[in-house]
C-alpha atoms as a PDB file:
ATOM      1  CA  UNK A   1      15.473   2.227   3.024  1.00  0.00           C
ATOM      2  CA  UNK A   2      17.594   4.957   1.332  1.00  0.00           C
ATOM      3  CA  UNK A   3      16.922   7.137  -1.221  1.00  0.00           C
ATOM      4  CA  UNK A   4      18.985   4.932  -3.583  1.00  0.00           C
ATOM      5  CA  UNK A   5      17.679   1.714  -3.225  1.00  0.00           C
ATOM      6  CA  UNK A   6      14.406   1.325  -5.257  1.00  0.00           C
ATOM      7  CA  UNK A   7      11.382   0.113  -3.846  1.00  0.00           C
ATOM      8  CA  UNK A   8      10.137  -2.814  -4.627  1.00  0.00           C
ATOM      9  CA  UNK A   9       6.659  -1.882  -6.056  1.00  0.00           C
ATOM     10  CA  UNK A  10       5.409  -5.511  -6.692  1.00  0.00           C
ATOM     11  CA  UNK A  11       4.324  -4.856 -10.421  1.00  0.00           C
ATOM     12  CA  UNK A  12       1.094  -3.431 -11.795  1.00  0.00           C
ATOM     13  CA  UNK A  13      -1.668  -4.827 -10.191  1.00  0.00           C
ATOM     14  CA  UNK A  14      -4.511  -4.062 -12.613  1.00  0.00           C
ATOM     15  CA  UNK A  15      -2.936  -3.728 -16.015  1.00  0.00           C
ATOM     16  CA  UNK A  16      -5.123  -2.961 -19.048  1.00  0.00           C
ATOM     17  CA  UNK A  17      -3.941  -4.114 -22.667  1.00  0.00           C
ATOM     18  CA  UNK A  18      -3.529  -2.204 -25.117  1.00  0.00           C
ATOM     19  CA  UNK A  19      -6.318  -2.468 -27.945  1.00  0.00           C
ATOM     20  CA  UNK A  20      -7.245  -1.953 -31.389  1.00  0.00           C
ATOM     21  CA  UNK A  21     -10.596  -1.360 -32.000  1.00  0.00           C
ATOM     22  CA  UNK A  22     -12.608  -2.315 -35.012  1.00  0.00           C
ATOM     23  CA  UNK A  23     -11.908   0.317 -37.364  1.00  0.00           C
ATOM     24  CA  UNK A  24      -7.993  -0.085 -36.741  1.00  0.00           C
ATOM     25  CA  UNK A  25      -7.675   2.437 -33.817  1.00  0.00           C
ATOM     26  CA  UNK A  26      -5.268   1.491 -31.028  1.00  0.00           C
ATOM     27  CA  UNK A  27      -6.347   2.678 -27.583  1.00  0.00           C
ATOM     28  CA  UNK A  28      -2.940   2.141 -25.333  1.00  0.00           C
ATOM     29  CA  UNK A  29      -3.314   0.278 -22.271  1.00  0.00           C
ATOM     30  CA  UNK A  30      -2.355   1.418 -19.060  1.00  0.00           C
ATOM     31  CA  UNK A  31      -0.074  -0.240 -15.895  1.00  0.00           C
ATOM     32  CA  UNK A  32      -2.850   1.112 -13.642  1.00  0.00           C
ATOM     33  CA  UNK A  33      -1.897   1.241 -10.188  1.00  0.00           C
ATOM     34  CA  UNK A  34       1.440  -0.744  -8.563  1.00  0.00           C
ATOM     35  CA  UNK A  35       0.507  -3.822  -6.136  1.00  0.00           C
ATOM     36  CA  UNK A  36       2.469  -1.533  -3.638  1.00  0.00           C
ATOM     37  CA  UNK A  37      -0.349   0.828  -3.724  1.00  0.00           C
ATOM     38  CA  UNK A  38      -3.110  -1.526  -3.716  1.00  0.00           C
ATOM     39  CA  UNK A  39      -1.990  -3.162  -0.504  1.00  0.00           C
ATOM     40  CA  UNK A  40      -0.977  -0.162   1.310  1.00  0.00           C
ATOM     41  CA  UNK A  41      -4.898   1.093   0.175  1.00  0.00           C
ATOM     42  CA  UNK A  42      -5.830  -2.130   1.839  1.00  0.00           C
ATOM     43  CA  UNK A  43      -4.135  -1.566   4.578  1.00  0.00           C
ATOM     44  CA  UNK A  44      -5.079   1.783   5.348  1.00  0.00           C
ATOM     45  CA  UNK A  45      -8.284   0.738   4.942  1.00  0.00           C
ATOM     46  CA  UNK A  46      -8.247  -1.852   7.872  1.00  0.00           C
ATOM     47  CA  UNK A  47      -6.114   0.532  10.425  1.00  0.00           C
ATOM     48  CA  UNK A  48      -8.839   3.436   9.751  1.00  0.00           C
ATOM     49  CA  UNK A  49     -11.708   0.832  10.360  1.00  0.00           C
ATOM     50  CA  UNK A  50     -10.693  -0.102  13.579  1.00  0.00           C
ATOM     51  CA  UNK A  51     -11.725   1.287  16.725  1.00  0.00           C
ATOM     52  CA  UNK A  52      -8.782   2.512  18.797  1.00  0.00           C
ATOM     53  CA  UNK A  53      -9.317   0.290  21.621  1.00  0.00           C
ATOM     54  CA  UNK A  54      -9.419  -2.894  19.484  1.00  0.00           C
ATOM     55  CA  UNK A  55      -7.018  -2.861  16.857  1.00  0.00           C
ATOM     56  CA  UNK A  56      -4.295  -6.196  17.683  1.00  0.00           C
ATOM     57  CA  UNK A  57      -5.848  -5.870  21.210  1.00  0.00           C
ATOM     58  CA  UNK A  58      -2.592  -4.749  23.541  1.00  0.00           C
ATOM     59  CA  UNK A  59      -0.328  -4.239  20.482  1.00  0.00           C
ATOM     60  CA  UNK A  60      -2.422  -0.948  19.638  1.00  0.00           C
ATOM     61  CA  UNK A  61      -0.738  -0.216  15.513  1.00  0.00           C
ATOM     62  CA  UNK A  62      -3.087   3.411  16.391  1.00  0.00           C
ATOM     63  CA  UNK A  63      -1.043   4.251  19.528  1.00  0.00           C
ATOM     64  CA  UNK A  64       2.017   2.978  17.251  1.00  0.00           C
ATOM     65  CA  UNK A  65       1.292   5.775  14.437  1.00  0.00           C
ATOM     66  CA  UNK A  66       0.340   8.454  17.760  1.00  0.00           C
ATOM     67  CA  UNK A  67       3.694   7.425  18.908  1.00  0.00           C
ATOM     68  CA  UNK A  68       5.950  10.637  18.502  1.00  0.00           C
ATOM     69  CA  UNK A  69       3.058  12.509  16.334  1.00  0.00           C
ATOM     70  CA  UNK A  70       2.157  16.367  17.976  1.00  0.00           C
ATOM     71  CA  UNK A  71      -0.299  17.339  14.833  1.00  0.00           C
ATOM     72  CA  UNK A  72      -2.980  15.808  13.369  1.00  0.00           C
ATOM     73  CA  UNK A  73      -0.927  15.799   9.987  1.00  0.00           C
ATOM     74  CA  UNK A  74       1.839  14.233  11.808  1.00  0.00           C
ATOM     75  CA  UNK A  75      -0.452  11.279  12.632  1.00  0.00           C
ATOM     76  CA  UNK A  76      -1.908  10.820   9.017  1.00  0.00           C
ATOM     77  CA  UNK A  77       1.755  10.921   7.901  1.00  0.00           C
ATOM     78  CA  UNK A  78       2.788   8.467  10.138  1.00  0.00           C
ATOM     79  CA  UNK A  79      -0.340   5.679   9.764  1.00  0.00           C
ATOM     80  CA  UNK A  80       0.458   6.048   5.758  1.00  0.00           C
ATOM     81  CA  UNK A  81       3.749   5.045   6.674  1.00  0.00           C
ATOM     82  CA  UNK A  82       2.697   1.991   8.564  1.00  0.00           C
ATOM     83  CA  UNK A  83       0.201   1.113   5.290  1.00  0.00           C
ATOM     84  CA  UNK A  84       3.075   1.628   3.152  1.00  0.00           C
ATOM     85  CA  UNK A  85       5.571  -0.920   5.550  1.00  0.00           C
ATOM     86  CA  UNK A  86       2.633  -3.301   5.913  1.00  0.00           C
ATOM     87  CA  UNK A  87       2.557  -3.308   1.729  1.00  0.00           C
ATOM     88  CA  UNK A  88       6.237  -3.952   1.713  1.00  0.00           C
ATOM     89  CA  UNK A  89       6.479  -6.606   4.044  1.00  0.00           C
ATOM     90  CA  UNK A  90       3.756  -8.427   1.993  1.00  0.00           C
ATOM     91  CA  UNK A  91       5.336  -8.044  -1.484  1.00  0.00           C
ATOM     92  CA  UNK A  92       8.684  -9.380   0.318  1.00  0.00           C
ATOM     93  CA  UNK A  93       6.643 -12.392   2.141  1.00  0.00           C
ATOM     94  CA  UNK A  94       5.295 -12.878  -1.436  1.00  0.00           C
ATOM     95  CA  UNK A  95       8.288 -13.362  -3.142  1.00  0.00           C
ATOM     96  CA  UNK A  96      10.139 -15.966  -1.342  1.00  0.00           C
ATOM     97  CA  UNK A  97       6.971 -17.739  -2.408  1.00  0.00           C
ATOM     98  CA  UNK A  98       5.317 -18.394   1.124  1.00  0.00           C
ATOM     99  CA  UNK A  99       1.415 -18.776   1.148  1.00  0.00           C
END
């Protein structure tokens, strides 16, 4: 994607309301987090909990996000990436409405 194009965040995913309390004080709500950033958490969360060896048994996503890494920062930079593409490909999947 370029720099220009927007990304396609999905929408808040746990928006709070805004309130007003009892004695006519309005606490302001709050977008929380995007749904991009849920599902990328998500899907960080199942690459890291996989054992090497196991993950989509020959189609190893870990030896994917080694895959041109020489540092360990490289590699942590590179398996966010996948989270993030995995995140994006859902909110896309989402919105032409398939289940």
């Amino acid at each position: 994607m370029s720099d220009a194009t927007p990304i396609d965040d999905g929408g808040p995913a746990f928006p709070v309301p805004s309130v007003c309390n009892a004695n006519g004080d309005v606490q302001s709500g709050t977008d929380g987090m995007t749904l991009r950033q849920w599902y990328a958490g998500q899907a960080l969360n199942g690459i890291l909990s996989q054992s090497p060896g196991s993950l989509f048994g020959h189609r190893n996503l870990w030896m994917a996000c080694l895959k041109n890494t020489d540092t360990e920062d490289e590699w942590f930079s590179e398996t966010a990436r996948v989270a993030c593409k995995i995140a994006d490909a859902l909110i896309a999947e989402l919105k032409k409405g398939t289940q």
